[in-house]
PDB file of N, CA and C in Angstrom:
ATOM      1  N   UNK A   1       2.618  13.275   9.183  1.00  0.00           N
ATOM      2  CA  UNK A   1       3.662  12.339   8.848  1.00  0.00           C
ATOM      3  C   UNK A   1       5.021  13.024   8.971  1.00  0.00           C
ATOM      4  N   UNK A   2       5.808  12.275   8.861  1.00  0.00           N
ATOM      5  CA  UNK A   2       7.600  13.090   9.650  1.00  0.00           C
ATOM      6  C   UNK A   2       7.899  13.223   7.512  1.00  0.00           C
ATOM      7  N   UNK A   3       8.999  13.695   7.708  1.00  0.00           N
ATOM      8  CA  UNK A   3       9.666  13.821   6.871  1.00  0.00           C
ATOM      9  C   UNK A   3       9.895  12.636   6.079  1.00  0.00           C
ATOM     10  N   UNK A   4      10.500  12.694   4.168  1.00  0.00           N
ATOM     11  CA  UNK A   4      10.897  11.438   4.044  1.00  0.00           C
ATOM     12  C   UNK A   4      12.545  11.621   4.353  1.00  0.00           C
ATOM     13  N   UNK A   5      12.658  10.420   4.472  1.00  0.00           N
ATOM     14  CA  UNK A   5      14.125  10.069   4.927  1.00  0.00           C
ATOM     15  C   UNK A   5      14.594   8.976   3.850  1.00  0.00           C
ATOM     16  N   UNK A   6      15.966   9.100   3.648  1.00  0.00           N
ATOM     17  CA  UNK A   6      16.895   8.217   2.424  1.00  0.00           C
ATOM     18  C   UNK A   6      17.808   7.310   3.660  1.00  0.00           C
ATOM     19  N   UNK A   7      17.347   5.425   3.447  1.00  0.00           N
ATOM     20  CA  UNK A   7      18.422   4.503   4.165  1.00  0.00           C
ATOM     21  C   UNK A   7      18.350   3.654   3.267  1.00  0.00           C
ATOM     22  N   UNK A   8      19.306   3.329   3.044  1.00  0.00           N
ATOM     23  CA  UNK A   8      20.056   2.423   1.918  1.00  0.00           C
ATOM     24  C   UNK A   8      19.983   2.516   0.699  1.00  0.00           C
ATOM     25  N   UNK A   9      19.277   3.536   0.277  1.00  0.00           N
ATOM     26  CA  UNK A   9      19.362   3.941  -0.918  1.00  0.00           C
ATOM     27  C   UNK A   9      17.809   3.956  -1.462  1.00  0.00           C
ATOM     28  N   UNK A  10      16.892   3.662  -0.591  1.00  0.00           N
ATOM     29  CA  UNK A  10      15.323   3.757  -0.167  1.00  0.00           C
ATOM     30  C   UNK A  10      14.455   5.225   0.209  1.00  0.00           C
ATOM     31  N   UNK A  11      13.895   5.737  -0.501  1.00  0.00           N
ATOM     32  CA  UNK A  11      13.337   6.899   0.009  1.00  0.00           C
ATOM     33  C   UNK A  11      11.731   6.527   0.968  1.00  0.00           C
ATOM     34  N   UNK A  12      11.884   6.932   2.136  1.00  0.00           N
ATOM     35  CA  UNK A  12      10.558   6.314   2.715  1.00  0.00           C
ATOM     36  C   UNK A  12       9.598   7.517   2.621  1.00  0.00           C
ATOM     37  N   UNK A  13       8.537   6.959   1.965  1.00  0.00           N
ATOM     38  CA  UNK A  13       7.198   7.923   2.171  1.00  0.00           C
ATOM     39  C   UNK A  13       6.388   7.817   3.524  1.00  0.00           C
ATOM     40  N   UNK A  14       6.420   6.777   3.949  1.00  0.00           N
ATOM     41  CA  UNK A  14       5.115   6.599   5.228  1.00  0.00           C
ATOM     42  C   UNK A  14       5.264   5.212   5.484  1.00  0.00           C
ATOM     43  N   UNK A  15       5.132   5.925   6.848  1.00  0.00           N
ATOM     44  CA  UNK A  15       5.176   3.884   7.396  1.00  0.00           C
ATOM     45  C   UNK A  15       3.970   3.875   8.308  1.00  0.00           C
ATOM     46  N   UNK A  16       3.606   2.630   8.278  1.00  0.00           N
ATOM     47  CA  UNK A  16       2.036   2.387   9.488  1.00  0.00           C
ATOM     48  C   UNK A  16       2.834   2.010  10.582  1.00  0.00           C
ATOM     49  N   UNK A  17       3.406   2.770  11.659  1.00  0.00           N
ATOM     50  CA  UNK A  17       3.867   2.467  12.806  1.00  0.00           C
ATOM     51  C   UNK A  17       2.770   2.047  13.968  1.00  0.00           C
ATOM     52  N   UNK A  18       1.481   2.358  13.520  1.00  0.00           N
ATOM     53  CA  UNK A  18       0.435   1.597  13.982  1.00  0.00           C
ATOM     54  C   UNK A  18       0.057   0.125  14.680  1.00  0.00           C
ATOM     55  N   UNK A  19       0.500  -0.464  13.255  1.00  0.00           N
ATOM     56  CA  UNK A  19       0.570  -1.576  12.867  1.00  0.00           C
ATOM     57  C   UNK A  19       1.333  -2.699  13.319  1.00  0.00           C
ATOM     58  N   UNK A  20       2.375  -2.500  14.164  1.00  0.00           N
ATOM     59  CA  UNK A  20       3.532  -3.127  14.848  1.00  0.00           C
ATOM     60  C   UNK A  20       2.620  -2.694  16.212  1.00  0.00           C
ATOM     61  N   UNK A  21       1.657  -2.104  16.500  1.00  0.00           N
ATOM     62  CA  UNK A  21       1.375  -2.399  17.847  1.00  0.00           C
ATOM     63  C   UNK A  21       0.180  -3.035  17.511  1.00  0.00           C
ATOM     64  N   UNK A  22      -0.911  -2.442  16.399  1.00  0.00           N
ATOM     65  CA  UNK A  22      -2.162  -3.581  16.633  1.00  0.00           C
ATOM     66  C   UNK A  22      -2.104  -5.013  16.151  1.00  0.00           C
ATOM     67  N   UNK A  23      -0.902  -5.141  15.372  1.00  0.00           N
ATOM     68  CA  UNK A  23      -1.398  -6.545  14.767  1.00  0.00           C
ATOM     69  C   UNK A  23       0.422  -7.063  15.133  1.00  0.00           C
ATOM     70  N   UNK A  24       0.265  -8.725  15.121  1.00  0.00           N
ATOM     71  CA  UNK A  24       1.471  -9.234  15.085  1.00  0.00           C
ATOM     72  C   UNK A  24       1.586  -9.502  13.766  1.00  0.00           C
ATOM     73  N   UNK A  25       3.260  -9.130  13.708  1.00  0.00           N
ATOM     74  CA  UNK A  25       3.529  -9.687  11.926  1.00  0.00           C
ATOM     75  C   UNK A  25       4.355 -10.669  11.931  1.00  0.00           C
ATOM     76  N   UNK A  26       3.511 -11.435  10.780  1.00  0.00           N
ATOM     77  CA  UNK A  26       4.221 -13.115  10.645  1.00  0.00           C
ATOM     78  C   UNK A  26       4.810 -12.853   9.526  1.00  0.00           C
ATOM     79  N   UNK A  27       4.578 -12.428   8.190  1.00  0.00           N
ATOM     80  CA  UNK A  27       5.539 -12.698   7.158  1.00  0.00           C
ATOM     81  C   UNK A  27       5.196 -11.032   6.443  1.00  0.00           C
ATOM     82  N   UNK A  28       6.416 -11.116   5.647  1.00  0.00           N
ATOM     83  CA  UNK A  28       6.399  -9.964   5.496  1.00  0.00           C
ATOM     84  C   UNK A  28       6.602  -9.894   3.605  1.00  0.00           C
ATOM     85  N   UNK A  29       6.027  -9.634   2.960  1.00  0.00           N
ATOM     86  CA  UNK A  29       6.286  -9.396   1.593  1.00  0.00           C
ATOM     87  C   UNK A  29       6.101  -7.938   0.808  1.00  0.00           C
ATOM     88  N   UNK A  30       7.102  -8.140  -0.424  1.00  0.00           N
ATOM     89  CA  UNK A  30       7.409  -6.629  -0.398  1.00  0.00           C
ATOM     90  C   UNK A  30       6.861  -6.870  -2.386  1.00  0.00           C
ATOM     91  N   UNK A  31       6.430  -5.565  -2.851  1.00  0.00           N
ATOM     92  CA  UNK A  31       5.291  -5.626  -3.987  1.00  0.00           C
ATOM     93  C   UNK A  31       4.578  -4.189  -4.615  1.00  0.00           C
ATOM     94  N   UNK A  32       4.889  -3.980  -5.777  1.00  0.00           N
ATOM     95  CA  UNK A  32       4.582  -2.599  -6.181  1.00  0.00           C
ATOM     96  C   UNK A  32       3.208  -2.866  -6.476  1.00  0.00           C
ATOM     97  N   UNK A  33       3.239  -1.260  -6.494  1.00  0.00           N
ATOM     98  CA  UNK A  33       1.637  -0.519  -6.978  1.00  0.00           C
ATOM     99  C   UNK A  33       1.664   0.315  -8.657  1.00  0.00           C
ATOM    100  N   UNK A  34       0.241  -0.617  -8.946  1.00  0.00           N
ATOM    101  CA  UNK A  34       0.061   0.183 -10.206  1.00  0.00           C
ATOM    102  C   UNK A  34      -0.233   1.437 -10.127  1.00  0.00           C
ATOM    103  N   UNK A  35      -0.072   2.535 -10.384  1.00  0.00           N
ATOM    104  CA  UNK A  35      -0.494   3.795 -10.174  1.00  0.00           C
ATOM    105  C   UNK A  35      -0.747   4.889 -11.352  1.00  0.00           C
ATOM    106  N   UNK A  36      -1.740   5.531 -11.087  1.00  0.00           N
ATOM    107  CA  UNK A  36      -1.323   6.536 -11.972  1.00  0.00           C
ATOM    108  C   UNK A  36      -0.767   7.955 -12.231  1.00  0.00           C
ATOM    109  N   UNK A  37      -0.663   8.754 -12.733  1.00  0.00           N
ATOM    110  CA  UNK A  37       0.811   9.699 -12.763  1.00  0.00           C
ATOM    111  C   UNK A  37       0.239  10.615 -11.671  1.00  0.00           C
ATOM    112  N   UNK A  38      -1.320  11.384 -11.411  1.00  0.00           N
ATOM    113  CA  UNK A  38      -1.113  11.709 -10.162  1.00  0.00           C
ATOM    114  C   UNK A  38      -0.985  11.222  -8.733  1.00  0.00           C
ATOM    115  N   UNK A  39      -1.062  10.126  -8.751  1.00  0.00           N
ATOM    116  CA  UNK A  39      -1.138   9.652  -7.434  1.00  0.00           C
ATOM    117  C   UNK A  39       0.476   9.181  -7.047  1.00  0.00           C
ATOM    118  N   UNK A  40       1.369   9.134  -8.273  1.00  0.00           N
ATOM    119  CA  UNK A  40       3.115   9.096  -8.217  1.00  0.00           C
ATOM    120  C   UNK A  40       3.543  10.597  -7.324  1.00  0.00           C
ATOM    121  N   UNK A  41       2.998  11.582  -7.487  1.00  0.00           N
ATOM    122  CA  UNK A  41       2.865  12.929  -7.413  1.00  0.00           C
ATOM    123  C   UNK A  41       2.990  13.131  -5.869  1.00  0.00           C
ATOM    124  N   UNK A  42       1.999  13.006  -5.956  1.00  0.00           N
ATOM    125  CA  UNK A  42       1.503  13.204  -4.186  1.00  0.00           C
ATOM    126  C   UNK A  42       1.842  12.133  -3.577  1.00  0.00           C
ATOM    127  N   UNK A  43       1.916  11.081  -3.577  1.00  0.00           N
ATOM    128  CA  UNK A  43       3.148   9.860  -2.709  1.00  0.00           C
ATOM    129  C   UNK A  43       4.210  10.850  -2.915  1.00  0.00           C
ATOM    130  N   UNK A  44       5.028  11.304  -4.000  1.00  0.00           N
ATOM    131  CA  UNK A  44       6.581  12.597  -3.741  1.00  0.00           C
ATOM    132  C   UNK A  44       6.190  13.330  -2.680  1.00  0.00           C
ATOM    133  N   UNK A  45       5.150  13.898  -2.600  1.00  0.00           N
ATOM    134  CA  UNK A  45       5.214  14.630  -1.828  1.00  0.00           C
ATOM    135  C   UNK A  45       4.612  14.196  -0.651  1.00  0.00           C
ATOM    136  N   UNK A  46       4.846  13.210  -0.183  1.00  0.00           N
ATOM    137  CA  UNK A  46       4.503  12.472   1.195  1.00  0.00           C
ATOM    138  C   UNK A  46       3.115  13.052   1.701  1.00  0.00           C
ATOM    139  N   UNK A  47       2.075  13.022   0.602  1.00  0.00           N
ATOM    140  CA  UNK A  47       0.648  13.419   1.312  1.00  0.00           C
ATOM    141  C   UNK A  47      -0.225  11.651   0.920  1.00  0.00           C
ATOM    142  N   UNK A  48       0.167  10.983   1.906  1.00  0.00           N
ATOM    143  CA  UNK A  48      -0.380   9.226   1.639  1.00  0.00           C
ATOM    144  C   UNK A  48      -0.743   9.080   3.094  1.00  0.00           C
ATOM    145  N   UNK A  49      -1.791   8.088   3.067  1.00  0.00           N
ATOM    146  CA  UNK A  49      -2.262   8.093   4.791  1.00  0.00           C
ATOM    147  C   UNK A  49      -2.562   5.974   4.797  1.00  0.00           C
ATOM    148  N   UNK A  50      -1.845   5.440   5.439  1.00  0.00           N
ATOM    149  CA  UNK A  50      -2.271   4.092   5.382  1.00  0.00           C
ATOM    150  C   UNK A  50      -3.188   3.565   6.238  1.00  0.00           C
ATOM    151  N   UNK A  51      -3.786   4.499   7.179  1.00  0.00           N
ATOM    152  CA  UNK A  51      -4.582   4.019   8.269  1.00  0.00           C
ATOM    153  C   UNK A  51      -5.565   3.148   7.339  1.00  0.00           C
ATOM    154  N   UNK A  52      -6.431   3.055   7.724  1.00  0.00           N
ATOM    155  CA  UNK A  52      -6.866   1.132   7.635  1.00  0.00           C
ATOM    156  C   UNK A  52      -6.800   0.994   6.141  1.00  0.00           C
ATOM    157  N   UNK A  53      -6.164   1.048   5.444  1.00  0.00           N
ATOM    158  CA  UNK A  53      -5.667   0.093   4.480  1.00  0.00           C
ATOM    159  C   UNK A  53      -5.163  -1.184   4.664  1.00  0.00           C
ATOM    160  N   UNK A  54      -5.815  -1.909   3.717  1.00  0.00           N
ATOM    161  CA  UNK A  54      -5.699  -3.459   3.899  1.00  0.00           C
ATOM    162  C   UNK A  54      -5.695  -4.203   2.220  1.00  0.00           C
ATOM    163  N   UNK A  55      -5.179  -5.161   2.025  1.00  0.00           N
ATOM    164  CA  UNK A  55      -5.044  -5.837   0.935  1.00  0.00           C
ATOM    165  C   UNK A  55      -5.904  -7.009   0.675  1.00  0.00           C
ATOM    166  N   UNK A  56      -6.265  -7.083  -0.290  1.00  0.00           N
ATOM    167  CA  UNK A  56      -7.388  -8.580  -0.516  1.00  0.00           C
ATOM    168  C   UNK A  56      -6.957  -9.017  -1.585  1.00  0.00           C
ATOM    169  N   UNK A  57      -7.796 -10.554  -2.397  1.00  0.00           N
ATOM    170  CA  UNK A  57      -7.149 -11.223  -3.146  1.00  0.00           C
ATOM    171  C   UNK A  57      -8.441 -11.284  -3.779  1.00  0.00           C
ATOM    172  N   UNK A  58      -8.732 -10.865  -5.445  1.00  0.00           N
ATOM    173  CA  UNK A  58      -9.608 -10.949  -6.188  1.00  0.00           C
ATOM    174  C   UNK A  58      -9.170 -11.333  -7.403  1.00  0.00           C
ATOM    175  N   UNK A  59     -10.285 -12.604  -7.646  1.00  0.00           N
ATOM    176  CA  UNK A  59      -9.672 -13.008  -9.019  1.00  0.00           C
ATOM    177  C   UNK A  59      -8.335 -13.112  -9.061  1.00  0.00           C
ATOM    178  N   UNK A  60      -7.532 -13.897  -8.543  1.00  0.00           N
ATOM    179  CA  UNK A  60      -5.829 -14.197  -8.182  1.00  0.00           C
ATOM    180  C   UNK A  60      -5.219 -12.946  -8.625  1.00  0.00           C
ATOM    181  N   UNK A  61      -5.696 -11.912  -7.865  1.00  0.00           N
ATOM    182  CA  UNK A  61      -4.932 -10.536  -8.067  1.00  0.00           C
ATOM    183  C   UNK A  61      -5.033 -10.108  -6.785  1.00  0.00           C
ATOM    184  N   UNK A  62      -4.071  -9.618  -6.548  1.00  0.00           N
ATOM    185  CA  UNK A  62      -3.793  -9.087  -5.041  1.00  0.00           C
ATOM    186  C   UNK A  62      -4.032  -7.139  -5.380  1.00  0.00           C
ATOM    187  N   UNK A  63      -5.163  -6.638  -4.252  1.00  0.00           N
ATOM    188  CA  UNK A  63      -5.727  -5.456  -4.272  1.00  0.00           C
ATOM    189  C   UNK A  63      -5.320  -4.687  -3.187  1.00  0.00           C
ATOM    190  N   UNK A  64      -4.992  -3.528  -3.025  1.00  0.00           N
ATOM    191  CA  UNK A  64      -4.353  -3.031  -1.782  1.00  0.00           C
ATOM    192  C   UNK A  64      -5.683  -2.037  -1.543  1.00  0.00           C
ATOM    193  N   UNK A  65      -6.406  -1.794  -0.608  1.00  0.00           N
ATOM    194  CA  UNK A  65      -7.832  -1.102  -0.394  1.00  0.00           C
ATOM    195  C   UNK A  65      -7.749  -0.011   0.481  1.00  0.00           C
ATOM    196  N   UNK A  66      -8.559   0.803   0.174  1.00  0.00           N
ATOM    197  CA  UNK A  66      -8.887   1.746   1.416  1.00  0.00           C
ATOM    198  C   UNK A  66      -7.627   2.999   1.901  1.00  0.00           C
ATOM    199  N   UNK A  67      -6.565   2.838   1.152  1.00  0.00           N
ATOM    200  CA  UNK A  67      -5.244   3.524   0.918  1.00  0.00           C
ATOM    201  C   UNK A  67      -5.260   5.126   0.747  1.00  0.00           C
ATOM    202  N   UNK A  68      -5.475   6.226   1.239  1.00  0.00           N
ATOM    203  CA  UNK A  68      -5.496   7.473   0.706  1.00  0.00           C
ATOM    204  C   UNK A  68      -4.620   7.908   0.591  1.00  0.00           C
ATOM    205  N   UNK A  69      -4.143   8.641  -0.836  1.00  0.00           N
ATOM    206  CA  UNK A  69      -3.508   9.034  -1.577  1.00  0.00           C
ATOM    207  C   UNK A  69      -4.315  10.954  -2.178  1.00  0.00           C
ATOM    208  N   UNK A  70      -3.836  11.831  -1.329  1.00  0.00           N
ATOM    209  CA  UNK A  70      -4.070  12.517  -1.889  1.00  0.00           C
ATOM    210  C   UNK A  70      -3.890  13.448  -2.995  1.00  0.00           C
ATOM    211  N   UNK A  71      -5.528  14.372  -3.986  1.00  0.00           N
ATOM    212  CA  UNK A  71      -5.335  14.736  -5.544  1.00  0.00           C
ATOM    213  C   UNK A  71      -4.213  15.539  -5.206  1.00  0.00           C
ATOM    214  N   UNK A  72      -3.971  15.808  -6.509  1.00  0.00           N
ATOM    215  CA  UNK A  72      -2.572  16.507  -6.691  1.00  0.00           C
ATOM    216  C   UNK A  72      -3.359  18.051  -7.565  1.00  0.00           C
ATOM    217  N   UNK A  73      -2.787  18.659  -6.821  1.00  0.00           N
ATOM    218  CA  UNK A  73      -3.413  20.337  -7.163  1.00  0.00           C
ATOM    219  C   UNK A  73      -3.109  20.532  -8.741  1.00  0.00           C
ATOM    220  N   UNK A  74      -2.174  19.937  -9.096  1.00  0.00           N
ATOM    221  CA  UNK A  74      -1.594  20.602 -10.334  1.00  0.00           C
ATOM    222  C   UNK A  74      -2.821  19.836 -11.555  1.00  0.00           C
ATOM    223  N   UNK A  75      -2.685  18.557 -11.345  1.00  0.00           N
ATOM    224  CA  UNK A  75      -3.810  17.397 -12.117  1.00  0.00           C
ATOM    225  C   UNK A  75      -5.082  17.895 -11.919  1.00  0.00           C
ATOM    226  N   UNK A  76      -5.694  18.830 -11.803  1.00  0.00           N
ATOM    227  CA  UNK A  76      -7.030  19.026 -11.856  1.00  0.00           C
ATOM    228  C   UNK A  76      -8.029  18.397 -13.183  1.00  0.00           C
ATOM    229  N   UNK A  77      -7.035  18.759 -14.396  1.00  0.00           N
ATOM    230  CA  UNK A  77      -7.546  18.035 -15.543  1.00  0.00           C
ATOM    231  C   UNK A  77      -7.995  16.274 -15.595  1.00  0.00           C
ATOM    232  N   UNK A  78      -6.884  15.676 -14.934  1.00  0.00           N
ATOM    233  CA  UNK A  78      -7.527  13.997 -14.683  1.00  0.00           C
ATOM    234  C   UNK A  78      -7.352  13.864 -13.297  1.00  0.00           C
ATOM    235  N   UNK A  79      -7.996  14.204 -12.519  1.00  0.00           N
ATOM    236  CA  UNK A  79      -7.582  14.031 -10.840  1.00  0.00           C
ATOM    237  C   UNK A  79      -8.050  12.529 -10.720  1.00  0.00           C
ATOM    238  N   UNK A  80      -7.138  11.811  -9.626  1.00  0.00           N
ATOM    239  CA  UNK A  80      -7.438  10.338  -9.409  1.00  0.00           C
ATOM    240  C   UNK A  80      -8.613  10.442  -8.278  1.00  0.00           C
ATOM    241  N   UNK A  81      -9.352   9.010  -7.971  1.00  0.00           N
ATOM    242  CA  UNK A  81      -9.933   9.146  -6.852  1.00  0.00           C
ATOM    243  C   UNK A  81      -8.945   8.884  -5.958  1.00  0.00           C
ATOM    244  N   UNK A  82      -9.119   9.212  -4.571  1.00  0.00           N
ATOM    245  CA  UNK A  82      -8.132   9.382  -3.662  1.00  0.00           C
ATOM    246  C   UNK A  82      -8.282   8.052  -2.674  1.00  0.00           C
ATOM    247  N   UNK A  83      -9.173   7.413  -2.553  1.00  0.00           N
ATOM    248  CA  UNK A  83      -9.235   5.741  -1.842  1.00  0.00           C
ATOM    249  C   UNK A  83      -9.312   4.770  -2.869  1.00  0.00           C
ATOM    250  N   UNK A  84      -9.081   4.927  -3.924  1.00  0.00           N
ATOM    251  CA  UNK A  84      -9.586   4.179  -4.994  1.00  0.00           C
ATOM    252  C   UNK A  84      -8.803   2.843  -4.902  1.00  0.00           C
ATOM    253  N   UNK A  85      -8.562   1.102  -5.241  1.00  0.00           N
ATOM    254  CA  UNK A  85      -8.268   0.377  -5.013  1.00  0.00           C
ATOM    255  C   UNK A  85      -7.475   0.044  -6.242  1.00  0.00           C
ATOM    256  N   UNK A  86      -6.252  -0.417  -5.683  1.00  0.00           N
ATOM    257  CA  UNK A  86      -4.837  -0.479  -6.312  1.00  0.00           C
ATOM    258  C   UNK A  86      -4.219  -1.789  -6.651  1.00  0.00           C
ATOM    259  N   UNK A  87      -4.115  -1.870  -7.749  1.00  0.00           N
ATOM    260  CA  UNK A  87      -2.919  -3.380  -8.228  1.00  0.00           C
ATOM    261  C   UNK A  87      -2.042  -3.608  -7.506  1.00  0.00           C
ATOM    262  N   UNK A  88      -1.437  -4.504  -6.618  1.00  0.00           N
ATOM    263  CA  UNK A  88      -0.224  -5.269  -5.945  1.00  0.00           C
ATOM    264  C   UNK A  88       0.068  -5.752  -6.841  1.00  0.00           C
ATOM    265  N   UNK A  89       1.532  -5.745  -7.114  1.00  0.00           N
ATOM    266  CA  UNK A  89       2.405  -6.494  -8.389  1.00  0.00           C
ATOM    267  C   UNK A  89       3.160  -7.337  -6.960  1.00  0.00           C
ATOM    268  N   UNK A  90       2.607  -8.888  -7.589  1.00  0.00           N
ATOM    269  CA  UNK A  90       3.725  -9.631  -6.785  1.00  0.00           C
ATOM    270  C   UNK A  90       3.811 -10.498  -7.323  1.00  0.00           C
ATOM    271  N   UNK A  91       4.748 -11.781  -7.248  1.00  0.00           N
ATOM    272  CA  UNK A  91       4.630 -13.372  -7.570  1.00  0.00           C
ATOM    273  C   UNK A  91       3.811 -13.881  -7.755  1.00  0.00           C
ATOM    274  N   UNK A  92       3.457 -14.935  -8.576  1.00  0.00           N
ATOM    275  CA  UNK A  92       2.059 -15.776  -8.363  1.00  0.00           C
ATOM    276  C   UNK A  92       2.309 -16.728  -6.830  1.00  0.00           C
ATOM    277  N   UNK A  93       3.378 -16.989  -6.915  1.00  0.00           N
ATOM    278  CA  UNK A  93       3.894 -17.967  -5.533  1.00  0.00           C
ATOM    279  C   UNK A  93       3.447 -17.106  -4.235  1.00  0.00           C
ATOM    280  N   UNK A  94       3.541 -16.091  -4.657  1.00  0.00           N
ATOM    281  CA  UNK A  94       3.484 -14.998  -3.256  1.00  0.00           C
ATOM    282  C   UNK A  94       2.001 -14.466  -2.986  1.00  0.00           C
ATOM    283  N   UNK A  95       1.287 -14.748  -4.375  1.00  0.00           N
ATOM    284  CA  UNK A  95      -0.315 -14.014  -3.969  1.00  0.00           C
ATOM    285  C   UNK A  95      -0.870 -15.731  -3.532  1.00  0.00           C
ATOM    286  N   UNK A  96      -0.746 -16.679  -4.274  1.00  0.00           N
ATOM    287  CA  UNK A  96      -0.703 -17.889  -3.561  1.00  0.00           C
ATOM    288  C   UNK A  96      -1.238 -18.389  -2.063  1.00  0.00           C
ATOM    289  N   UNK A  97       0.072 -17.802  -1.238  1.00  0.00           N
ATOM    290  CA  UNK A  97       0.580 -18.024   0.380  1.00  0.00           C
ATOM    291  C   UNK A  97      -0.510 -16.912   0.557  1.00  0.00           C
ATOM    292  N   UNK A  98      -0.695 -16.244  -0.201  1.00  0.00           N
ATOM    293  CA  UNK A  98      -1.061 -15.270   1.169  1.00  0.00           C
ATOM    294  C   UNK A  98      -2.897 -15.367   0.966  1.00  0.00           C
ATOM    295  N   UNK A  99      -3.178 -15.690  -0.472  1.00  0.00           N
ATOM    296  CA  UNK A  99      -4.659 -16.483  -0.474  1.00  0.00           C
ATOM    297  C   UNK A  99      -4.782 -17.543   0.105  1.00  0.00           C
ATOM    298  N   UNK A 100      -4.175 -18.136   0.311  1.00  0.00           N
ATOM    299  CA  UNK A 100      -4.069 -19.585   1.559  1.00  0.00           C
ATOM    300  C   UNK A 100      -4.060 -19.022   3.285  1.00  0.00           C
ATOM    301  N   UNK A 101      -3.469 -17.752   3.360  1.00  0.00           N
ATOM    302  CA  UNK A 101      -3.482 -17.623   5.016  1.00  0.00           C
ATOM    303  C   UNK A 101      -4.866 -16.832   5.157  1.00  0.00           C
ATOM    304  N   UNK A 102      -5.058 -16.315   4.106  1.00  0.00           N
ATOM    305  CA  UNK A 102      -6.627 -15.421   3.961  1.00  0.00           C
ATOM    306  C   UNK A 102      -7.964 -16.074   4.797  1.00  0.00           C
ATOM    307  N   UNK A 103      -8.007 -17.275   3.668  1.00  0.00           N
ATOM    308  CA  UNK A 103      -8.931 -18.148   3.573  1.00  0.00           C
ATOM    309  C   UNK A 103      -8.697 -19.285   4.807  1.00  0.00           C
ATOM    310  N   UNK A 104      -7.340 -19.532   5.657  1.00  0.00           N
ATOM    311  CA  UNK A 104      -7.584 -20.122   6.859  1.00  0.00           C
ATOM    312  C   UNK A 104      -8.112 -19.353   7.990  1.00  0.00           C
ATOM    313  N   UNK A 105      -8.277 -18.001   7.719  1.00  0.00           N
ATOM    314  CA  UNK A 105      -8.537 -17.478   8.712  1.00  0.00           C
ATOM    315  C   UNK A 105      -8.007 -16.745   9.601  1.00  0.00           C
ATOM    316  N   UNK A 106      -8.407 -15.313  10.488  1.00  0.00           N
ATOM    317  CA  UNK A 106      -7.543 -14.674  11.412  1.00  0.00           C
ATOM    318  C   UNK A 106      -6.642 -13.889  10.953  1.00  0.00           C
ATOM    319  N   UNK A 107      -6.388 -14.145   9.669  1.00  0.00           N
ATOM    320  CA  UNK A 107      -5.053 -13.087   9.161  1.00  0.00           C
ATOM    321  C   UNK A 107      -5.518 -12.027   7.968  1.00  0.00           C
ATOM    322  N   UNK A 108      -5.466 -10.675   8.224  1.00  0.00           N
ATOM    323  CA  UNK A 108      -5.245  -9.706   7.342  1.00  0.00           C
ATOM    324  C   UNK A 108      -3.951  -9.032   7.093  1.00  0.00           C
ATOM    325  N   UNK A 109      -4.229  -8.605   5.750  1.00  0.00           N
ATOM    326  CA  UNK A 109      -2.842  -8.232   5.167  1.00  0.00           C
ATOM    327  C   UNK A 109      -2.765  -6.652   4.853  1.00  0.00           C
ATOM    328  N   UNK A 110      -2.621  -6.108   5.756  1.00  0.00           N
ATOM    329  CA  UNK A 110      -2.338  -4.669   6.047  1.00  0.00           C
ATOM    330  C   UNK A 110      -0.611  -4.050   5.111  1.00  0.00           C
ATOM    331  N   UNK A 111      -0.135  -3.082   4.739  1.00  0.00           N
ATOM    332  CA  UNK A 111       0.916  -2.096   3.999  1.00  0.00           C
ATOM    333  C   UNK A 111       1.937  -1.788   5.328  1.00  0.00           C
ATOM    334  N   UNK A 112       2.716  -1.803   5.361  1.00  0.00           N
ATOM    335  CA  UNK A 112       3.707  -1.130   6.497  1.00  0.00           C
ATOM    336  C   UNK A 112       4.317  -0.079   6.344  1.00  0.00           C
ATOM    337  N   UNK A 113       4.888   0.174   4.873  1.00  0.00           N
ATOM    338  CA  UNK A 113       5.373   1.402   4.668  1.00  0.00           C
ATOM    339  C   UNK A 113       5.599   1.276   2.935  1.00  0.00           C
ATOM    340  N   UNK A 114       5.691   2.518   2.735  1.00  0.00           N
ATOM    341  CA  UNK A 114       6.045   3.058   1.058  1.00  0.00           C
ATOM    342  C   UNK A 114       7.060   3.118   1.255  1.00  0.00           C
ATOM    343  N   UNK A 115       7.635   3.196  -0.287  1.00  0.00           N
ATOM    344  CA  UNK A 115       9.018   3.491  -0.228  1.00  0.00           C
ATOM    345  C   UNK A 115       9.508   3.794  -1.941  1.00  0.00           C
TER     346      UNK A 115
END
C-alpha cells in the first residue's frame, strides 16, 4: 500500500483502486466502523488490506466482511481476529436502499477506501 496521505483534512488509509476497474459504481455511501482499540492501531499504521471485502445486510444491520485488518504487535494480551466481521454505522434510510438493491439483484456492496 503507498503511503497515507492528508486531502482536505482526511487522512487516507487504503483505497480499493481495484474496484473502479472490476465493478461499476452507482451510488456511493459513506459510514463508520465499530472497532476495537487494536484494530484502530493497525488501520494508523496503514497495515489494512480490502481485497474482497464486501458488505451485507443482517438483521437490518449493515456488516462489512472479509476486511483484513492486521494484529497489532503491541496487543498481544487481547489481539483481535484479523477478518473478523464489522458494524457499518449508517442511516436506517441508507441501510434501507441498499437492502433493496441487494435483494433486486446484481449488486454488491464492496469499501473503496478508509479514511
Amino acid at each position: 500500500m503507498s503511503d497515507a496521505k492528508k486531502s482536505d483534512g482526511e487522512k487516507l488509509i487504503v483505497k480499493n483502486r481495484r474496484a473502479f476497474f472490476d465493478y461499476t459504481i452507482e451510488d456511493k455511501y459513506e459510514g463508520g466502523l465499530a472497532l476495537q482499540g487494536s484494530e484502530v492501531k493497525s488501520m494508523r499504521a496503514g497495515k489494512v488490506d480490502l481485497v474482497d471485502a464486501y458488505a451485507a445486510i443482517e438483521k437490518n444491520e449493515c456488516w462489512l466482511k472479509q476486511m483484513y485488518i492486521a494484529p497489532f504487535e503491541q496487543a498481544s494480551a487481547f489481539p483481535h481476529e484479523p477478518r473478523r466481521s464489522r458494524k457499518v454505522l449508517l442511516h436506517r434510510h441508507e441501510i434501507d436502499q441498499i437492502d433493496t438493491a441487494l435483494k433486486k439483484g446484481g449488486c454488491t456492496v464492496i469499501p473503496l477506501r478508509l479514511y
